[in-house]
PDB file of N, CA and C in Angstrom:
ATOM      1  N   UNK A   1       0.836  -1.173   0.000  1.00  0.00           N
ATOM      2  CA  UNK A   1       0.000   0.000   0.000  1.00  0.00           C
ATOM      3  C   UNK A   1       0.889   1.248   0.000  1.00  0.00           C
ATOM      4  N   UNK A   2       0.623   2.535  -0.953  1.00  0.00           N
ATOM      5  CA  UNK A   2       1.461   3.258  -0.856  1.00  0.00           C
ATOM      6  C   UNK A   2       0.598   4.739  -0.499  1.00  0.00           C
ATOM      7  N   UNK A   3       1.467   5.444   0.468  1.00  0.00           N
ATOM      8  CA  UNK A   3       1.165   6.445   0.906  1.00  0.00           C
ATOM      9  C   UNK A   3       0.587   8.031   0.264  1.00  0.00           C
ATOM     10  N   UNK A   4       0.552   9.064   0.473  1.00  0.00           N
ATOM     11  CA  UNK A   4       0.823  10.106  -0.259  1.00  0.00           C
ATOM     12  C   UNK A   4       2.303  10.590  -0.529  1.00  0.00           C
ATOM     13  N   UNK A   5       3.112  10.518   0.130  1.00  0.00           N
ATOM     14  CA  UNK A   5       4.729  10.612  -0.072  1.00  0.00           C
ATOM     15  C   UNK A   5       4.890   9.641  -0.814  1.00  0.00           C
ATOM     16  N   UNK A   6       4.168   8.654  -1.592  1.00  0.00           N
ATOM     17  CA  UNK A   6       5.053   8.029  -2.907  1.00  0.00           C
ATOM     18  C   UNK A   6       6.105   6.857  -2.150  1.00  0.00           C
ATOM     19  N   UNK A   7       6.507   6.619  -0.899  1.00  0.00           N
ATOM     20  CA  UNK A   7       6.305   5.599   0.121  1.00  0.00           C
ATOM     21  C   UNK A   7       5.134   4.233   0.627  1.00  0.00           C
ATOM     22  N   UNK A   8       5.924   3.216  -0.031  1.00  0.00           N
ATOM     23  CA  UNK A   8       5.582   2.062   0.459  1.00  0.00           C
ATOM     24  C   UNK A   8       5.682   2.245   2.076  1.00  0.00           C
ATOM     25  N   UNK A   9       4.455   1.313   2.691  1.00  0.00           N
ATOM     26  CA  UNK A   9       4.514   1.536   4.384  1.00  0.00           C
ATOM     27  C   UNK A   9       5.465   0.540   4.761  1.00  0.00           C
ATOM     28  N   UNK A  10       6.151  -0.308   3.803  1.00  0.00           N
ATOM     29  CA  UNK A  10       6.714  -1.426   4.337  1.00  0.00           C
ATOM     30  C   UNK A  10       8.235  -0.725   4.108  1.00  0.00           C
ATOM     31  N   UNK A  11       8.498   0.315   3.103  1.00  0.00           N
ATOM     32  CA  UNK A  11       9.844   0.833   2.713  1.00  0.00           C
ATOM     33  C   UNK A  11      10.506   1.396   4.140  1.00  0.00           C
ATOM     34  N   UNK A  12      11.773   1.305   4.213  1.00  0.00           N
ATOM     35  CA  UNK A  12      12.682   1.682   5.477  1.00  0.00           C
ATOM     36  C   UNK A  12      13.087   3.105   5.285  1.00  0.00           C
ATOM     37  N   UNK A  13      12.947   4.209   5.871  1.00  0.00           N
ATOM     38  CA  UNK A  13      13.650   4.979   5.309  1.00  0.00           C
ATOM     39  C   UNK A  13      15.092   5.235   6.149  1.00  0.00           C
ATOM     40  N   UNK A  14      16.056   5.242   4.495  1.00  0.00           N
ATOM     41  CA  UNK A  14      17.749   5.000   4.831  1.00  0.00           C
ATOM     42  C   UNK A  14      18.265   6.197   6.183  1.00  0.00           C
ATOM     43  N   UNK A  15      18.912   5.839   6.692  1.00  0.00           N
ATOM     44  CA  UNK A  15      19.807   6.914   7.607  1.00  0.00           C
ATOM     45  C   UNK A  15      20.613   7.625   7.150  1.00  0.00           C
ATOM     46  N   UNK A  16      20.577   9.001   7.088  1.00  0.00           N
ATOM     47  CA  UNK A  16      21.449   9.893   6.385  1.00  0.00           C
ATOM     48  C   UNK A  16      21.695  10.607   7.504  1.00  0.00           C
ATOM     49  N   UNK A  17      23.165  10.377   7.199  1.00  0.00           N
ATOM     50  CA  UNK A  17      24.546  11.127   8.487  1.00  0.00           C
ATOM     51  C   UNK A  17      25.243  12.363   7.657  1.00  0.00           C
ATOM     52  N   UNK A  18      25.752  13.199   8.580  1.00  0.00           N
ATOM     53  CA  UNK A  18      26.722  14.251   8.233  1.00  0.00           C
ATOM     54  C   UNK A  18      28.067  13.667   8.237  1.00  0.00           C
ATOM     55  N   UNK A  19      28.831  14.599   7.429  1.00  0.00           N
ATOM     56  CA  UNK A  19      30.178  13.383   6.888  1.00  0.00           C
ATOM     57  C   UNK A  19      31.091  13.648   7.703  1.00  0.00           C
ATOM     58  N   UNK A  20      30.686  14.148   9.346  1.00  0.00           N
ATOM     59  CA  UNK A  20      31.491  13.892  10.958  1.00  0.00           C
ATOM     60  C   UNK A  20      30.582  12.620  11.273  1.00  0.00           C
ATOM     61  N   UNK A  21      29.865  12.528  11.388  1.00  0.00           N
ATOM     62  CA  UNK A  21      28.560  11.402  11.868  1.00  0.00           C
ATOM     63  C   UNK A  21      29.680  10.008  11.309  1.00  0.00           C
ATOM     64  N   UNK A  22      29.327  10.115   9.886  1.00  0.00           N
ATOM     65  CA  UNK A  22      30.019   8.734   9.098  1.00  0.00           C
ATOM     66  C   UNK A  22      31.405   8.724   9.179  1.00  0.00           C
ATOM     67  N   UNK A  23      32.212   9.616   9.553  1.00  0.00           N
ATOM     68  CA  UNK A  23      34.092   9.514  10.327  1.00  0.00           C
ATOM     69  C   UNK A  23      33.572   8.752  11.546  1.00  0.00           C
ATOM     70  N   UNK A  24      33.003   9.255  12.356  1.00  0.00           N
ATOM     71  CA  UNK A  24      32.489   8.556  13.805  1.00  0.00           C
ATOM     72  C   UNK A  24      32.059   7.804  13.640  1.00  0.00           C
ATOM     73  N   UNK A  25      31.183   7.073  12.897  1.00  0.00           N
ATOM     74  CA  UNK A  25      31.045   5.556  12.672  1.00  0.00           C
ATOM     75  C   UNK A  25      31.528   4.530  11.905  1.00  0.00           C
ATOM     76  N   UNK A  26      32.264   5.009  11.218  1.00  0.00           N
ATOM     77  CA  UNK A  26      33.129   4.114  10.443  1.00  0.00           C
ATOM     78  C   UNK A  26      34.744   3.900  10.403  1.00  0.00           C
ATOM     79  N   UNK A  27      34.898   5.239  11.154  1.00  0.00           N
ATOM     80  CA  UNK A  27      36.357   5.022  11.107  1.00  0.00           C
ATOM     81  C   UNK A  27      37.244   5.392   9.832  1.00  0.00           C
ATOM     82  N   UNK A  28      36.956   6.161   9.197  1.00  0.00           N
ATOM     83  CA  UNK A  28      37.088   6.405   7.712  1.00  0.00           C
ATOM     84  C   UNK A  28      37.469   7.976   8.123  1.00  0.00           C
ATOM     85  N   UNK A  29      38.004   8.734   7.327  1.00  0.00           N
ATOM     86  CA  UNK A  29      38.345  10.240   7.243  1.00  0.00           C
ATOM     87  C   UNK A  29      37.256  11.138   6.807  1.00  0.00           C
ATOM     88  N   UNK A  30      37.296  12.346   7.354  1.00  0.00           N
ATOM     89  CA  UNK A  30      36.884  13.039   6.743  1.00  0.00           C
ATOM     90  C   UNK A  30      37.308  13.384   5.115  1.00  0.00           C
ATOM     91  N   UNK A  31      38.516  13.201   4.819  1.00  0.00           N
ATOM     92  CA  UNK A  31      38.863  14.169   3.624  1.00  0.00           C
ATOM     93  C   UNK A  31      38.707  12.772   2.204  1.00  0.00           C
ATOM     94  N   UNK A  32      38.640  11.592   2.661  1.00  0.00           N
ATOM     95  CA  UNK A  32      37.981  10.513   2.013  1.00  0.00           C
ATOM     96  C   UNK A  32      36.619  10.293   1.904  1.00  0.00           C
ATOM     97  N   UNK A  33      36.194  10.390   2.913  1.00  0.00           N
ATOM     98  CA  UNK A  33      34.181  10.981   2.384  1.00  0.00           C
ATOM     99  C   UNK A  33      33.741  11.592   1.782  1.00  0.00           C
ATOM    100  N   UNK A  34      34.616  12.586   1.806  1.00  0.00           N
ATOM    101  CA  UNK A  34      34.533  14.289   1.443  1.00  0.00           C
ATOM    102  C   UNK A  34      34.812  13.731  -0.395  1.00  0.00           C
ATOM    103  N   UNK A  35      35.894  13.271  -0.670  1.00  0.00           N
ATOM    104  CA  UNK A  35      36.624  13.453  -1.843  1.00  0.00           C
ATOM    105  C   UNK A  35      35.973  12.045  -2.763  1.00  0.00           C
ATOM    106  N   UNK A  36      35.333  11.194  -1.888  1.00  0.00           N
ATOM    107  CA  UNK A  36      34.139   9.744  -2.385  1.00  0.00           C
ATOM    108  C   UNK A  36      32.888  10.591  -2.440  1.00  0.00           C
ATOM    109  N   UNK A  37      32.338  11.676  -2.084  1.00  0.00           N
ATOM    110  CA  UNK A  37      31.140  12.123  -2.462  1.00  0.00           C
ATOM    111  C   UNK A  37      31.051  12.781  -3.768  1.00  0.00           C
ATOM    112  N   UNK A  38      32.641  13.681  -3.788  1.00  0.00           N
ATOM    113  CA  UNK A  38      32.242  14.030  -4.920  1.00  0.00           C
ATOM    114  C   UNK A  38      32.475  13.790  -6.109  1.00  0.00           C
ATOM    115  N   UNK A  39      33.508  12.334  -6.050  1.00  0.00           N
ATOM    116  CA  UNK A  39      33.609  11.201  -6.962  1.00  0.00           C
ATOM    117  C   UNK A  39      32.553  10.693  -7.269  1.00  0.00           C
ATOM    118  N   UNK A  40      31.210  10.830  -6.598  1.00  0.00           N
ATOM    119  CA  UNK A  40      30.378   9.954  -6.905  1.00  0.00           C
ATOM    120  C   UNK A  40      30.583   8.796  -6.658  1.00  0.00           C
ATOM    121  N   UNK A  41      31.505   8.498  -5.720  1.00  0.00           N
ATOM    122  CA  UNK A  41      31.362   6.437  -5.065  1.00  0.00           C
ATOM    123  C   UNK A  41      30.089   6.389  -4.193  1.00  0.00           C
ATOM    124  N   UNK A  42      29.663   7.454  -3.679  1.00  0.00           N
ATOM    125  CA  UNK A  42      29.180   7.472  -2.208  1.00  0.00           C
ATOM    126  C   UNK A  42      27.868   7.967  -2.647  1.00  0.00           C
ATOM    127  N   UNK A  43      26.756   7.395  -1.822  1.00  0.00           N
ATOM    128  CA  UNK A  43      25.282   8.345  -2.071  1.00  0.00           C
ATOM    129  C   UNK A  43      25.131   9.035  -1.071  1.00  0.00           C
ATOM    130  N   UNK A  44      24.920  10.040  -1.418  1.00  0.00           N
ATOM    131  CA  UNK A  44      24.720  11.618  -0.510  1.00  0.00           C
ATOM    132  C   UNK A  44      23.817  12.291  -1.357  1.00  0.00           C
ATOM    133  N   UNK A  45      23.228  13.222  -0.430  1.00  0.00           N
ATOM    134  CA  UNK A  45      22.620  14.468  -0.818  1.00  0.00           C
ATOM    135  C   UNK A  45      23.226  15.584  -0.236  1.00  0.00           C
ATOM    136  N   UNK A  46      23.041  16.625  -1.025  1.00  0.00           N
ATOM    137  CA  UNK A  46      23.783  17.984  -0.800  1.00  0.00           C
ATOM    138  C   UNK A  46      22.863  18.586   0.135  1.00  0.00           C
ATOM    139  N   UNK A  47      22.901  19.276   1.540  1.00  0.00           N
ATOM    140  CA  UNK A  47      22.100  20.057   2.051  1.00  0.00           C
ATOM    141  C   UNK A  47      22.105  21.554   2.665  1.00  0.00           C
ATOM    142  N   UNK A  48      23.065  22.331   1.414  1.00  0.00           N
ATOM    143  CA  UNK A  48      23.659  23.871   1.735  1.00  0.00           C
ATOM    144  C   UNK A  48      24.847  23.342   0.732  1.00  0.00           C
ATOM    145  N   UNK A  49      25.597  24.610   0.942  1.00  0.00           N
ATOM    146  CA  UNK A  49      27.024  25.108   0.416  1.00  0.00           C
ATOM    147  C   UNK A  49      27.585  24.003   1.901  1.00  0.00           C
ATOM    148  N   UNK A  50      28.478  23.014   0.787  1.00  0.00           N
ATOM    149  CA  UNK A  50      29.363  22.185   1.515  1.00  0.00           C
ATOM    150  C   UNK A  50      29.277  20.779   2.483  1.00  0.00           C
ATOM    151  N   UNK A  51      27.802  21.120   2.872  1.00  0.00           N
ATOM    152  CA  UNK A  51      26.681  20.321   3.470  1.00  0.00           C
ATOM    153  C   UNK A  51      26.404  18.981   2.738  1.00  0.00           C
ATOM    154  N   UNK A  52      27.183  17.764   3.461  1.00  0.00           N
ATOM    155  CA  UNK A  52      26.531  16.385   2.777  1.00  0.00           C
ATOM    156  C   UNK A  52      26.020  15.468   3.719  1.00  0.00           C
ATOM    157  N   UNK A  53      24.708  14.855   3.303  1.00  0.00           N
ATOM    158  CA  UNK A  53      24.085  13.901   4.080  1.00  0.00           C
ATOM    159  C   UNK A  53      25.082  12.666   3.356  1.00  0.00           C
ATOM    160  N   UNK A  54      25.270  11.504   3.628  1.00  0.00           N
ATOM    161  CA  UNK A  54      25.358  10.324   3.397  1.00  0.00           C
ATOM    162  C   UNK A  54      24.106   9.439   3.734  1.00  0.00           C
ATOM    163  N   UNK A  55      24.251   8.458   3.085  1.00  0.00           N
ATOM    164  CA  UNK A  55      23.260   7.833   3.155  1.00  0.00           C
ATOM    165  C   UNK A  55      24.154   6.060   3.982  1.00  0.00           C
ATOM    166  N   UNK A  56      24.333   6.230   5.135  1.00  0.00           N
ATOM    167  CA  UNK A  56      24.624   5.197   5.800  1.00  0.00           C
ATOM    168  C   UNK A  56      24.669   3.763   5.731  1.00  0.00           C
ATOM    169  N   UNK A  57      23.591   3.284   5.068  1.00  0.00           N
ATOM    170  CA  UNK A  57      23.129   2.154   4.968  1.00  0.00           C
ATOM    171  C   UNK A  57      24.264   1.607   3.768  1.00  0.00           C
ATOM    172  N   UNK A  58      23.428   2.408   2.807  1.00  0.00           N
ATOM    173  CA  UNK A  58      24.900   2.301   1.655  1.00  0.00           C
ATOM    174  C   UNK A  58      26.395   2.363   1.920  1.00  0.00           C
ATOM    175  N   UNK A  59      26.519   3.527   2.339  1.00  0.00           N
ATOM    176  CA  UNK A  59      28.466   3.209   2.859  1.00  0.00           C
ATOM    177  C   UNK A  59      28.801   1.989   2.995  1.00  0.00           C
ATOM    178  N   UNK A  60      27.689   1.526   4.497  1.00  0.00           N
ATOM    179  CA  UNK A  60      28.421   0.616   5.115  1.00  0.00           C
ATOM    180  C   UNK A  60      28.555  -0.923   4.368  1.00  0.00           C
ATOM    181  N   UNK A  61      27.088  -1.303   3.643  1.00  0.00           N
ATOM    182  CA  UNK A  61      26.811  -2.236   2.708  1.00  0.00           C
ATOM    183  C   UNK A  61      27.825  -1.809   1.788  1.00  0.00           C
ATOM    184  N   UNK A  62      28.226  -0.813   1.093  1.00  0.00           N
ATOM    185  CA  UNK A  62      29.713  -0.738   0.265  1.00  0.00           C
ATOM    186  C   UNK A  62      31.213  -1.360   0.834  1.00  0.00           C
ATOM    187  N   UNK A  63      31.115  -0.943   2.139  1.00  0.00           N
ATOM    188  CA  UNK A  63      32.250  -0.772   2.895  1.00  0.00           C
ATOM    189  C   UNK A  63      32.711  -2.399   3.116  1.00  0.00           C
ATOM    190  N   UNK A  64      31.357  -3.110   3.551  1.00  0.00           N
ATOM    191  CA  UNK A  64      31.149  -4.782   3.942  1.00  0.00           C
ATOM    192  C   UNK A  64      31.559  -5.447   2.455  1.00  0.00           C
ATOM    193  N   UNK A  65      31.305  -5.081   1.130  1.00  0.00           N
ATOM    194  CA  UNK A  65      31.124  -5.917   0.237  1.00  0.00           C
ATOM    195  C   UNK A  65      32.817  -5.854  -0.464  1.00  0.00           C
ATOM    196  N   UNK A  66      33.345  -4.565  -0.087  1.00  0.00           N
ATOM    197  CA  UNK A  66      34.737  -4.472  -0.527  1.00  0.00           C
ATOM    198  C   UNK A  66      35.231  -4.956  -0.204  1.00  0.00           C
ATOM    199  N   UNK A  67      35.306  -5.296   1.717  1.00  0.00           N
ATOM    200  CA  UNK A  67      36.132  -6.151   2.550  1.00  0.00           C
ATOM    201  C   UNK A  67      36.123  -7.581   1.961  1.00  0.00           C
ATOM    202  N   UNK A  68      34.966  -7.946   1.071  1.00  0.00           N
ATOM    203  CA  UNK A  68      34.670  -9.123   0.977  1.00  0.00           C
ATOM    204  C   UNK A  68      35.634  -9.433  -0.193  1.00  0.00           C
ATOM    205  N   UNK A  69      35.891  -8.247  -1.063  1.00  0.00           N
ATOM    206  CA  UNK A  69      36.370  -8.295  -2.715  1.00  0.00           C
ATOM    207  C   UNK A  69      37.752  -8.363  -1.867  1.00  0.00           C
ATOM    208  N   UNK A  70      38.377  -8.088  -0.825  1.00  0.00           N
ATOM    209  CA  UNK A  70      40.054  -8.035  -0.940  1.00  0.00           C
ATOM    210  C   UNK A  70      40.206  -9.687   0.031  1.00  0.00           C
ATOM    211  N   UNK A  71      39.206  -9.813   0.420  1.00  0.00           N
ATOM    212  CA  UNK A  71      39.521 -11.400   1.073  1.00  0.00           C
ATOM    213  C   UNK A  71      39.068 -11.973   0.192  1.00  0.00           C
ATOM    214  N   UNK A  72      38.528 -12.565  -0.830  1.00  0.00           N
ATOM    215  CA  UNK A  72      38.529 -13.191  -2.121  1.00  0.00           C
ATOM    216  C   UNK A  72      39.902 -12.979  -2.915  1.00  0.00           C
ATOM    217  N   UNK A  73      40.390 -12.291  -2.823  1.00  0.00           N
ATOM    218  CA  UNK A  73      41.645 -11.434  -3.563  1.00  0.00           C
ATOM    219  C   UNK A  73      42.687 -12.065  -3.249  1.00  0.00           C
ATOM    220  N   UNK A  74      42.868 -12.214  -1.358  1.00  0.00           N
ATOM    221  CA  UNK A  74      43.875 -12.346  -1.002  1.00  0.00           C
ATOM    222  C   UNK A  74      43.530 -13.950  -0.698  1.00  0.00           C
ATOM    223  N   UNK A  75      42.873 -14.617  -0.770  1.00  0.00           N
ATOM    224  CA  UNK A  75      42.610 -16.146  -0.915  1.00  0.00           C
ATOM    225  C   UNK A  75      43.454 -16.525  -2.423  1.00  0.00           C
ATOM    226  N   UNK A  76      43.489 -16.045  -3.036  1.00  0.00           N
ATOM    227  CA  UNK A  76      44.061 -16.138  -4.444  1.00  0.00           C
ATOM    228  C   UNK A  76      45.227 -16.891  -4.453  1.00  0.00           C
TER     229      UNK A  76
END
């Protein structure tokens, strides 16, 4: 069933952190978040001049699936 927001009631909505939030939870740099957002590796939204949400869920599901690509790698 979908809402007036165009939202499924069953859809999650993602956690979007400030890119101090996602240094503090991941352990990752600022100036690598910073420089993956605007590479476009990373999903964010812009919210002001300089201002990025991340979208958490993603990072970290990125972050998990890479670890996975260099231990496949290093099984080699």
């Amino acid at each position: 069933m979908e809402n007036m927001t165009g939202l499924n009631w069953g859809d999650r909505i993602p956690e979007m952190v400030s890119l101090r939030e996602a240094c503090r939870r991941t352990g990752l740099s600022y100036g690598f978040l910073r420089k993956e957002c605007l590479a476009g590796n990373i999903v964010y939204i812009r919210v002001g001049p300089g201002k990025f949400l991340i979208n958490l869920d993603l990072l970290v599901k990125q972050m998990n699936s890479a670890h996975g690509e260099m231990e496949k790698s290093e099984a080699k």
